[in-house]
C-alpha atoms as a PDB file:
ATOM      1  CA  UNK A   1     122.883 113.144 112.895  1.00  0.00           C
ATOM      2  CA  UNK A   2     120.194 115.763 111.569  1.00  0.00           C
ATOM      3  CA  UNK A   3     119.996 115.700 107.960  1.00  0.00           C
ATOM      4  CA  UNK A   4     117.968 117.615 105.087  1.00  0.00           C
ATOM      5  CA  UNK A   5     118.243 117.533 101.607  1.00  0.00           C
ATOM      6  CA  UNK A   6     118.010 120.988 100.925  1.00  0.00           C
ATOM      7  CA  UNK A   7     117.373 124.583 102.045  1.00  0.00           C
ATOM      8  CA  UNK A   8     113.786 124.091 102.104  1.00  0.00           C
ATOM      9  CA  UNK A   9     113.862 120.870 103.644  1.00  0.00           C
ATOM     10  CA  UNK A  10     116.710 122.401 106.494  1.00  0.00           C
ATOM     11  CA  UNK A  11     113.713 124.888 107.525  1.00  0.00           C
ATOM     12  CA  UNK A  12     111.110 122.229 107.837  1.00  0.00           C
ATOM     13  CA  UNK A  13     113.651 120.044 110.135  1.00  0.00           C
ATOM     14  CA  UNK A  14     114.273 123.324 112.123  1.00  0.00           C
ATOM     15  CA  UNK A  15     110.656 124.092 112.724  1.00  0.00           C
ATOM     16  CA  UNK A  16     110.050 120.849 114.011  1.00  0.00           C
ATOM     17  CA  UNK A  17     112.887 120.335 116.267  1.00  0.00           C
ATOM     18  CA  UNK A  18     111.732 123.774 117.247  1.00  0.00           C
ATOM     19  CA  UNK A  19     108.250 122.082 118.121  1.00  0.00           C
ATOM     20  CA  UNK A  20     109.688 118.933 119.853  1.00  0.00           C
ATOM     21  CA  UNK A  21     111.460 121.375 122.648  1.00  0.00           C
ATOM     22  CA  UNK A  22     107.993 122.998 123.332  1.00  0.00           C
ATOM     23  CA  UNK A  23     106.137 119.734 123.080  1.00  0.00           C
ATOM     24  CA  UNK A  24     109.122 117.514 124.686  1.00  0.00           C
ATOM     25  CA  UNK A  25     107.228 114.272 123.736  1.00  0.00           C
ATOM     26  CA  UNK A  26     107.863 111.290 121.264  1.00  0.00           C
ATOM     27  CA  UNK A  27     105.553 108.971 119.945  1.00  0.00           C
ATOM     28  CA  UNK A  28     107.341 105.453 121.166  1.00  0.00           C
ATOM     29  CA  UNK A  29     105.577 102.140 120.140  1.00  0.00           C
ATOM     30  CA  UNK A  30     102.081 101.667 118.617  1.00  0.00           C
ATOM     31  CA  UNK A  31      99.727  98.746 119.718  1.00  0.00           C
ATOM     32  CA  UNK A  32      95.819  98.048 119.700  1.00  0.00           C
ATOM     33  CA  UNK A  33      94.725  97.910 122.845  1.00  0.00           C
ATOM     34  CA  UNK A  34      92.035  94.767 124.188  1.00  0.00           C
ATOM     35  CA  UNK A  35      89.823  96.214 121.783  1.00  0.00           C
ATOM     36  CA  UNK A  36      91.557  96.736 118.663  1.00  0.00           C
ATOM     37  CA  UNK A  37      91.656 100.650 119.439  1.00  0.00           C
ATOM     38  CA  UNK A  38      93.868 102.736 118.332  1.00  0.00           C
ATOM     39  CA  UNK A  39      96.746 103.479 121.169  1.00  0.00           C
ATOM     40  CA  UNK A  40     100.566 104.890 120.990  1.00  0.00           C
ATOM     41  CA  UNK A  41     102.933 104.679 123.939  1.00  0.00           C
ATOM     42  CA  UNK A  42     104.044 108.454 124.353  1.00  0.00           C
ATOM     43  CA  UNK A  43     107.670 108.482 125.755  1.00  0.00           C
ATOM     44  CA  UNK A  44     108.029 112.200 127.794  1.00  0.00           C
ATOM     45  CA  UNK A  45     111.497 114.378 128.123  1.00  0.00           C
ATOM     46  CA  UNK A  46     112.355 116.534 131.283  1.00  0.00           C
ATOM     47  CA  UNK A  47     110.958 119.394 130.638  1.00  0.00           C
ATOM     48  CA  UNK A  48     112.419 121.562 133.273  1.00  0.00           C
ATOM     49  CA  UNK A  49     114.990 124.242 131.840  1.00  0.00           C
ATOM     50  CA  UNK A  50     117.040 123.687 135.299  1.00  0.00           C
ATOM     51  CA  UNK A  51     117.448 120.329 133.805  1.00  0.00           C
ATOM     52  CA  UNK A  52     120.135 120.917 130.548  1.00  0.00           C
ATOM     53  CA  UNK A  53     120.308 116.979 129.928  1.00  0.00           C
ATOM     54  CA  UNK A  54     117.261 115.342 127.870  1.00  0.00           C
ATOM     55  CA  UNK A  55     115.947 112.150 129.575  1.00  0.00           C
ATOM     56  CA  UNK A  56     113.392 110.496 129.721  1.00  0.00           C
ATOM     57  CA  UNK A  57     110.847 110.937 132.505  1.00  0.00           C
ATOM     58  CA  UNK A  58     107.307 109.384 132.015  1.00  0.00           C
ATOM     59  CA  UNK A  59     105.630 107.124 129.907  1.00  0.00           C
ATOM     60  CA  UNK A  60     101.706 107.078 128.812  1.00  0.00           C
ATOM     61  CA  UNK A  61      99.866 105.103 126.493  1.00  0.00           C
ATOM     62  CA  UNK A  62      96.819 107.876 124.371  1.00  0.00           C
ATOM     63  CA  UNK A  63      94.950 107.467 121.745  1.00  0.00           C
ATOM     64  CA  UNK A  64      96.751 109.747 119.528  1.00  0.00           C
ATOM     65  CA  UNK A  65     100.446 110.231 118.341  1.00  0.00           C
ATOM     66  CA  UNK A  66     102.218 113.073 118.749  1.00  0.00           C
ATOM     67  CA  UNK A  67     104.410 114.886 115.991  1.00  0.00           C
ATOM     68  CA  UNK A  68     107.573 113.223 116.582  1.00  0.00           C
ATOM     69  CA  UNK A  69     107.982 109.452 115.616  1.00  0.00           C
ATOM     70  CA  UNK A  70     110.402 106.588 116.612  1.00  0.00           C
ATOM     71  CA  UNK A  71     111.397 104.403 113.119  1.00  0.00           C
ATOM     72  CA  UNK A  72     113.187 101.553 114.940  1.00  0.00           C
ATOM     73  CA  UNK A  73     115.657  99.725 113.478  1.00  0.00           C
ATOM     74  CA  UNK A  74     115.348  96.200 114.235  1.00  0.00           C
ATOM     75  CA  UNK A  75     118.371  94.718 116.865  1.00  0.00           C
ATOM     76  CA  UNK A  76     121.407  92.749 115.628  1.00  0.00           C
ATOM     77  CA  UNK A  77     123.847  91.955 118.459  1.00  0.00           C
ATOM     78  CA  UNK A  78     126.037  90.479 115.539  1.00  0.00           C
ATOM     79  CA  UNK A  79     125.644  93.914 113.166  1.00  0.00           C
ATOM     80  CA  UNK A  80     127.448  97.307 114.381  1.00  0.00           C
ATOM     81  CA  UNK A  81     125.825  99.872 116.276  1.00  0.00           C
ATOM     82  CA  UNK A  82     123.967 102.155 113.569  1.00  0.00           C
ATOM     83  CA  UNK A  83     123.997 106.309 114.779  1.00  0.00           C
ATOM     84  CA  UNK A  84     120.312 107.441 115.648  1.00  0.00           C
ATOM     85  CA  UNK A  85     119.084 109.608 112.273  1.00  0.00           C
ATOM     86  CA  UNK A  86     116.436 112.154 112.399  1.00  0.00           C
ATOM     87  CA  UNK A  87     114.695 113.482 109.407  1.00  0.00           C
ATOM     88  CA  UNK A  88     111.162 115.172 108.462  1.00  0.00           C
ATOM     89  CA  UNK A  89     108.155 113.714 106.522  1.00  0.00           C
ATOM     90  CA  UNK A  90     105.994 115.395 103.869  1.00  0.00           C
ATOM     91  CA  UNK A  91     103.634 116.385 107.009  1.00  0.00           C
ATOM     92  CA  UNK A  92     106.454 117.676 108.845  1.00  0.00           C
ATOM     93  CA  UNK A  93     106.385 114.850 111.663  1.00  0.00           C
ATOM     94  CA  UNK A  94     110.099 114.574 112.923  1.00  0.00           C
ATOM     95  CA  UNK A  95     111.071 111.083 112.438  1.00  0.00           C
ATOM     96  CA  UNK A  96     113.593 109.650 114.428  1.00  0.00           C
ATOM     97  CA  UNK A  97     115.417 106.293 113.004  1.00  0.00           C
ATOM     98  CA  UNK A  98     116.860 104.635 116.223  1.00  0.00           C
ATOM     99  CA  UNK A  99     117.498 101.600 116.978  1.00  0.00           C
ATOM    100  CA  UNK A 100     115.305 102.759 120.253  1.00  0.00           C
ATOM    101  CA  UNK A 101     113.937 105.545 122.232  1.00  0.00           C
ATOM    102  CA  UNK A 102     117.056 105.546 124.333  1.00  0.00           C
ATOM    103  CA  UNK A 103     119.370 105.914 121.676  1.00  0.00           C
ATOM    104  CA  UNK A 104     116.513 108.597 120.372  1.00  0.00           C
ATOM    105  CA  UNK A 105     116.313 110.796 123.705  1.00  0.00           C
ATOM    106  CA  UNK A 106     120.739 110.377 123.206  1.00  0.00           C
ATOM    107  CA  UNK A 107     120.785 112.017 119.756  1.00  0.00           C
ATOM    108  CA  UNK A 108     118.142 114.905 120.715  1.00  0.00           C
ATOM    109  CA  UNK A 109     120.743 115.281 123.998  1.00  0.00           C
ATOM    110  CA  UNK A 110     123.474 115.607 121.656  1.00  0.00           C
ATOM    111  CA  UNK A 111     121.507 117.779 119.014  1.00  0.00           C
ATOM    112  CA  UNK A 112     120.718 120.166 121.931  1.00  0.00           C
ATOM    113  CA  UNK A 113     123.345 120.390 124.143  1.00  0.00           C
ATOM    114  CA  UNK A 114     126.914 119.786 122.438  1.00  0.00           C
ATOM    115  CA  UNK A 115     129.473 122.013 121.665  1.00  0.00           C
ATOM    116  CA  UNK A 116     129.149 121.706 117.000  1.00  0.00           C
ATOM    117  CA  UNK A 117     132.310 120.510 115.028  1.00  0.00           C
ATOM    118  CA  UNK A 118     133.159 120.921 111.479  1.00  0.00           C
ATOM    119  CA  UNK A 119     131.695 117.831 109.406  1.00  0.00           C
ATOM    120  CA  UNK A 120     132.174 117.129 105.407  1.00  0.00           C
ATOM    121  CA  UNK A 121     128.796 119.237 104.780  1.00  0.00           C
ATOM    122  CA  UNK A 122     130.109 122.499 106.282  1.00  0.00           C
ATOM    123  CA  UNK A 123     130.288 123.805 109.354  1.00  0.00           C
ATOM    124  CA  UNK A 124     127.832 122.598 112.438  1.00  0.00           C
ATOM    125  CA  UNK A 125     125.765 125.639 113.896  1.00  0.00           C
ATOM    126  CA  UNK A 126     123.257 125.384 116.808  1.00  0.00           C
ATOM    127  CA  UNK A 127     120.163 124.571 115.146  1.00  0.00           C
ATOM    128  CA  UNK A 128     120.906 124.559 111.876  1.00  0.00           C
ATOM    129  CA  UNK A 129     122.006 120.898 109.668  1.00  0.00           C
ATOM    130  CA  UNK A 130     123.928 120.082 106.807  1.00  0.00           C
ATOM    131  CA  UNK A 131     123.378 117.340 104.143  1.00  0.00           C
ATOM    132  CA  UNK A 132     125.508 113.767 105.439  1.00  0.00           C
ATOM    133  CA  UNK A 133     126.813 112.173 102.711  1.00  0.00           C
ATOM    134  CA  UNK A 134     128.799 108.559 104.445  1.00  0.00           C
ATOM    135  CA  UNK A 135     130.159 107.704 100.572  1.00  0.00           C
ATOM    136  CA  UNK A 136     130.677 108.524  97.177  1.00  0.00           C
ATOM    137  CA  UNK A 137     127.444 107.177  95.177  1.00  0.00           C
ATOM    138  CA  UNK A 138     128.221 104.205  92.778  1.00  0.00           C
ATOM    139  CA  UNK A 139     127.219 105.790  89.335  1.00  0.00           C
ATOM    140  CA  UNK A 140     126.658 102.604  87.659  1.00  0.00           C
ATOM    141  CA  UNK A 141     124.186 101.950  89.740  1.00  0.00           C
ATOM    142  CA  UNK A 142     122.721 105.280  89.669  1.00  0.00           C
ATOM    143  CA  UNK A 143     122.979 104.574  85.720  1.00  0.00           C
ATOM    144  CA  UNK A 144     121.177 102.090  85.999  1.00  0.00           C
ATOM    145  CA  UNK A 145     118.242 102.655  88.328  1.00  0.00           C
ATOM    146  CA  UNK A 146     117.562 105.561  85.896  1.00  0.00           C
ATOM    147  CA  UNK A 147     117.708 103.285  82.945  1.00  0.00           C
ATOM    148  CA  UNK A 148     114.892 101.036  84.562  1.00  0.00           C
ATOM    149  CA  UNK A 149     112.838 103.871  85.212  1.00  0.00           C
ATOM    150  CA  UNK A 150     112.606 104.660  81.467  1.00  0.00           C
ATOM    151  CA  UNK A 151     111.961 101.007  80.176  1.00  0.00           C
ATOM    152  CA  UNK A 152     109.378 100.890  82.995  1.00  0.00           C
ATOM    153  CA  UNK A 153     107.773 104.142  82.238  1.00  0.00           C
ATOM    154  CA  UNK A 154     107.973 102.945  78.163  1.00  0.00           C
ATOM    155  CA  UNK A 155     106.162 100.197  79.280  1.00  0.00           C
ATOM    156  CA  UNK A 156     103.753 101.752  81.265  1.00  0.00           C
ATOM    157  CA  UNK A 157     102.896 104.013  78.219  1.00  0.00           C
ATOM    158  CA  UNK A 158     103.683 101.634  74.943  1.00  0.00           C
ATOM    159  CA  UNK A 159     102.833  98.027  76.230  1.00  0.00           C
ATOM    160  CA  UNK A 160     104.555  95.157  76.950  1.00  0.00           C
ATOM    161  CA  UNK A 161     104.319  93.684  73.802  1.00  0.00           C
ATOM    162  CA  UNK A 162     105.873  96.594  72.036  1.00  0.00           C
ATOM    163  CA  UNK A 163     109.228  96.986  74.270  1.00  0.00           C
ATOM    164  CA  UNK A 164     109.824  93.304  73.305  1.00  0.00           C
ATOM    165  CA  UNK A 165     111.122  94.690  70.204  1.00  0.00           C
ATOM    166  CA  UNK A 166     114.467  93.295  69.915  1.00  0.00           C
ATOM    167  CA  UNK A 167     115.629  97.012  69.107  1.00  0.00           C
ATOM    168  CA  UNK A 168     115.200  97.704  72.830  1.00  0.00           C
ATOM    169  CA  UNK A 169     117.064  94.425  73.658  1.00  0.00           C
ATOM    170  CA  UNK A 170     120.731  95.996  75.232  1.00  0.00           C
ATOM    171  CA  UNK A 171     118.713  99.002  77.003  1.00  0.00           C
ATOM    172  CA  UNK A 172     116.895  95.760  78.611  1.00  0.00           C
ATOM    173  CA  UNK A 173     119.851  94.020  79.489  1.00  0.00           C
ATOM    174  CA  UNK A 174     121.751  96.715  80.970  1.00  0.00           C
ATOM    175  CA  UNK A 175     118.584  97.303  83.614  1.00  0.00           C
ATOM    176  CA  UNK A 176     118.528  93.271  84.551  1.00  0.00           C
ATOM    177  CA  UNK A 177     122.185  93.053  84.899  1.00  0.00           C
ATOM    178  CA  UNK A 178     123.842  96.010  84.759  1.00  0.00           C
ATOM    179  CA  UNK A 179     126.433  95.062  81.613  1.00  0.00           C
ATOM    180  CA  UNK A 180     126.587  96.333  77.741  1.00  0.00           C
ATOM    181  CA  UNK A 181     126.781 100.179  78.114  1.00  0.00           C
ATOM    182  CA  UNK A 182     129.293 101.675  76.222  1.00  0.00           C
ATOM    183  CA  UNK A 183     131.660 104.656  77.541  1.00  0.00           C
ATOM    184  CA  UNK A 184     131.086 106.278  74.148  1.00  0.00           C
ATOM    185  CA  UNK A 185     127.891 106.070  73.898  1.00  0.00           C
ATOM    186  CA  UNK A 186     125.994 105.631  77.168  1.00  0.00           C
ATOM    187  CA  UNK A 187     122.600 104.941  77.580  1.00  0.00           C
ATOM    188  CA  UNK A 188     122.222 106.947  80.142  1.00  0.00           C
ATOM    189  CA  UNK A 189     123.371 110.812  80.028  1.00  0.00           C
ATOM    190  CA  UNK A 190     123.000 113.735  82.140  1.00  0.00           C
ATOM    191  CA  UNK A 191     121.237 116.947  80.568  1.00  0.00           C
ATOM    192  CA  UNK A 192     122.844 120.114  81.600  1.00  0.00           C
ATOM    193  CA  UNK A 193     120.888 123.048  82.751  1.00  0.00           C
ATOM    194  CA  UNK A 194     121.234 125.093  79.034  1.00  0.00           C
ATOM    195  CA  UNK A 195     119.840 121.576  77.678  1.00  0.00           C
ATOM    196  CA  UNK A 196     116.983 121.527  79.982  1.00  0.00           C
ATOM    197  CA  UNK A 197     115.856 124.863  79.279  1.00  0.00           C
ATOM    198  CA  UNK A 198     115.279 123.638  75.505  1.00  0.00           C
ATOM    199  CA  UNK A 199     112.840 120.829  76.835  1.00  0.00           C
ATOM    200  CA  UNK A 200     109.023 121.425  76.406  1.00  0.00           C
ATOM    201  CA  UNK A 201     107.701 123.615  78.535  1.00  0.00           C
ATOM    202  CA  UNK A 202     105.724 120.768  80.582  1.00  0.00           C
ATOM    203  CA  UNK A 203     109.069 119.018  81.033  1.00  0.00           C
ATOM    204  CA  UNK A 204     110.173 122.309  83.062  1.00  0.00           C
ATOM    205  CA  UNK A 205     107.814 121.898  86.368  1.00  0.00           C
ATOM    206  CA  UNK A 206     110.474 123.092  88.802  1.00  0.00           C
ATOM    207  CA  UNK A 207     111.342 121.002  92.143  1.00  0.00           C
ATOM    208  CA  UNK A 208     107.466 120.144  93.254  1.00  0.00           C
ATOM    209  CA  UNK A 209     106.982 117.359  90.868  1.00  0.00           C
ATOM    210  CA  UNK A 210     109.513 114.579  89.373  1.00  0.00           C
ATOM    211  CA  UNK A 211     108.998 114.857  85.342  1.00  0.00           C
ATOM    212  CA  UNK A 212     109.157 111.791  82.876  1.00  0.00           C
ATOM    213  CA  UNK A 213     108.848 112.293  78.931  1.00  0.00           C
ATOM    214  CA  UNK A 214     108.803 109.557  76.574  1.00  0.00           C
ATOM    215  CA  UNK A 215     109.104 110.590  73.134  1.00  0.00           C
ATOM    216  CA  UNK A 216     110.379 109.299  69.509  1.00  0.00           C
ATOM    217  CA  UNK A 217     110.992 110.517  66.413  1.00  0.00           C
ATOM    218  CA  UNK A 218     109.421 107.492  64.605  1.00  0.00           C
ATOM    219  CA  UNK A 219     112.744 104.988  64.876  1.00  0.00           C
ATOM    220  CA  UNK A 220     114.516 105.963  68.103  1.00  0.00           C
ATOM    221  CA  UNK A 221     112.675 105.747  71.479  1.00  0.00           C
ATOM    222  CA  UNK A 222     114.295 107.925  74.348  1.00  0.00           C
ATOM    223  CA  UNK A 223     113.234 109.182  77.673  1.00  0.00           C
ATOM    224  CA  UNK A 224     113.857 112.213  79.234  1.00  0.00           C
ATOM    225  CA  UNK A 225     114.017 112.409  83.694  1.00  0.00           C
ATOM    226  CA  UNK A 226     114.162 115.045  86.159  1.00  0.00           C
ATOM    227  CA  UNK A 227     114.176 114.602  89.889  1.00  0.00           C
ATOM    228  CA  UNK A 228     113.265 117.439  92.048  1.00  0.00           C
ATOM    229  CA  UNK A 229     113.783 119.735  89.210  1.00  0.00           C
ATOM    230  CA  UNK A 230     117.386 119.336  89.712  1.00  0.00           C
ATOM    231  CA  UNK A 231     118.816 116.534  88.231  1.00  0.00           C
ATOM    232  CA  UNK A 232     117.675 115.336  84.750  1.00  0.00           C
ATOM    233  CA  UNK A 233     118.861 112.503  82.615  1.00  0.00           C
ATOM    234  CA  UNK A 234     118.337 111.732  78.756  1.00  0.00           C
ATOM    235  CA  UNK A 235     118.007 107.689  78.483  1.00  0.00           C
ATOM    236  CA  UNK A 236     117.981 106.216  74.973  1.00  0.00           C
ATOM    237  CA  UNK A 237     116.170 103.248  75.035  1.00  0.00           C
ATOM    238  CA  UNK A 238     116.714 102.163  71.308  1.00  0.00           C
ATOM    239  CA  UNK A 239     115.349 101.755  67.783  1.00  0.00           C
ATOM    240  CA  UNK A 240     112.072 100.496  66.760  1.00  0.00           C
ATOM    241  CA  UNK A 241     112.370  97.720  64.398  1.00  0.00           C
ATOM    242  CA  UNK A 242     109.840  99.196  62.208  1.00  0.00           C
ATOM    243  CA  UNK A 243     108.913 102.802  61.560  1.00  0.00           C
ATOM    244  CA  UNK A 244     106.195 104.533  64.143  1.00  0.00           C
ATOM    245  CA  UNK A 245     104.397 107.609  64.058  1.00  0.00           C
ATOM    246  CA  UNK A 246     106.450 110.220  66.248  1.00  0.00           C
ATOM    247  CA  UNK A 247     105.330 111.130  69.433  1.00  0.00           C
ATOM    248  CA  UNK A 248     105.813 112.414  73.023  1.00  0.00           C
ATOM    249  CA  UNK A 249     103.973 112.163  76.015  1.00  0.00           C
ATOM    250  CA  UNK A 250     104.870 113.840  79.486  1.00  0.00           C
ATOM    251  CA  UNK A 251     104.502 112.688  82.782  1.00  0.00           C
ATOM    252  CA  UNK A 252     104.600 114.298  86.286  1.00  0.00           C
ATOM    253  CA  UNK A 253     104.730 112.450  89.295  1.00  0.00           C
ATOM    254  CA  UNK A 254     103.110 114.028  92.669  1.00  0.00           C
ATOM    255  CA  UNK A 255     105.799 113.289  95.410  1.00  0.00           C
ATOM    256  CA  UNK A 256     102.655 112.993  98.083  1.00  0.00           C
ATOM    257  CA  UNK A 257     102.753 108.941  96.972  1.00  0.00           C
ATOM    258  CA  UNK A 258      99.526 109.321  94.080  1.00  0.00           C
ATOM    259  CA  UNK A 259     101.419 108.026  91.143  1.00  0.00           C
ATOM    260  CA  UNK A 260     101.509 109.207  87.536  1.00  0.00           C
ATOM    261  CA  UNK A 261      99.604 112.440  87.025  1.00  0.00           C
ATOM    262  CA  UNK A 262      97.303 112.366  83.810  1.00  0.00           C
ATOM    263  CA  UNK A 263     100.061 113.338  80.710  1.00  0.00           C
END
């Protein structure tokens, strides 16, 4: 199964499937050698054309990886046989999540040799992918996870002693157990595009950043969330016991992994 999340992402896995047919090599296992050096087991297809099947033929241990990568899963006789996924990182190393590099080699086989079918995401063409989706998402969760982001990101930005305010006490229990939101008035909500667009500016980054803003109007405290400039989410927190001076304070978060950029 080949999988991106979007358009962008779909070229990305392309161009480095692309590379892994010119390069025919995965990066296997990684171990220190005697000497605590560095060292990667690189697992080597056919690379003859006469030869349509993908096997392997050669193993070497180097110094260095190469741009596709073996994520095993760990083996569970007891546990059904997960299918071999394949996905790209933010430095476009393919990333193959196998249970191992026989069931790897098996999906690029597949990938490059059989006849496509229709799946749920749209039709299968040679080379191409489509977005697998096994279930429909459980939106209370969702809901929730969202919810916990805000009270974290209020914390992050207010203090711990201040979301202890017993105005904030449902948000709170709805992120530790998941109960006390009400139908009519959620605590979570999704913003619709024409709602967006009347955000601040710096809330409107587009799909490089995730963007968090915490703001009140002196009583009630509510965050605003977009992921990959897609989907964003209003999350009222609750009511400050006492009167505070209004504010607002915006976030971005880098997806390379560096955290909260300065607001």
């Amino acid at each position: 199964m080949a999988c991106a999340a979007d358009e962008a992402d779909g070229v990305r896995l392309n161009a480095a499937i692309d590379l892994f047919n010119v390069q025919r090599e995965i990066t296997a296992y990684k171990h220190p050698d005697e000497n605590r050096a560095k060292r990667f087991l690189i697992a080597t297809v056919n690379k003859r054309i006469s030869e349509q099947r993908v096997r392997i033929v050669h193993y070497e241990w180097r110094p260095k990886p190469t741009n596709v990568w073996l994520d095993r899963f760990p083996p569970n006789p007891a546990r059904t046989p997960l299918y071999a996924r394949m996905s790209v990182d933010q430095d476009d190393r393919l990333r193959i999540r196998a249970e191992n590099i026989e069931t790897a080699v098996a999906l690029f086989d597949r990938l490059l040799n059989e006849t496509p079918s229709l799946g749920k995401g749209g039709t299968f063409e040679p080379g191409a992918y489509t977005v697998a989706i096994s279930s429909s998402p459980n939106l209370s969760m969702v809901y929730r996870a969202i919810a916990k982001t805000a009270f974290n990101l209020a914390i992050h930005t207010l203090g711990a002693d201040a979301m202890r305010d017993p105005g904030f006490d449902a948000c709170r229990t709805f992120c530790w157990r998941g109960t006390g939101d009400n139908p009519n008035h959620p605590f979570v909500g999704i913003i619709t595009d024409n709602a967006v667009k009347d955000l601040p500016l710096e809330f409107r980054v587009g799909s490089a950043r995730h963007t968090l803003m915490l703001t009140s109007d002196g009583r009630a405290l509510v965050c605003f969330i977009q992921l990959y400039g897609v989907s964003a989410w209003k999350v009222h927190i609750g009511f400050f016991s006492s009167a505070v001076k209004p504010f607002a304070v915006c976030y971005q978060v880098d997806y390379a992994g560096q955290g909260f950029l300065t607001p």
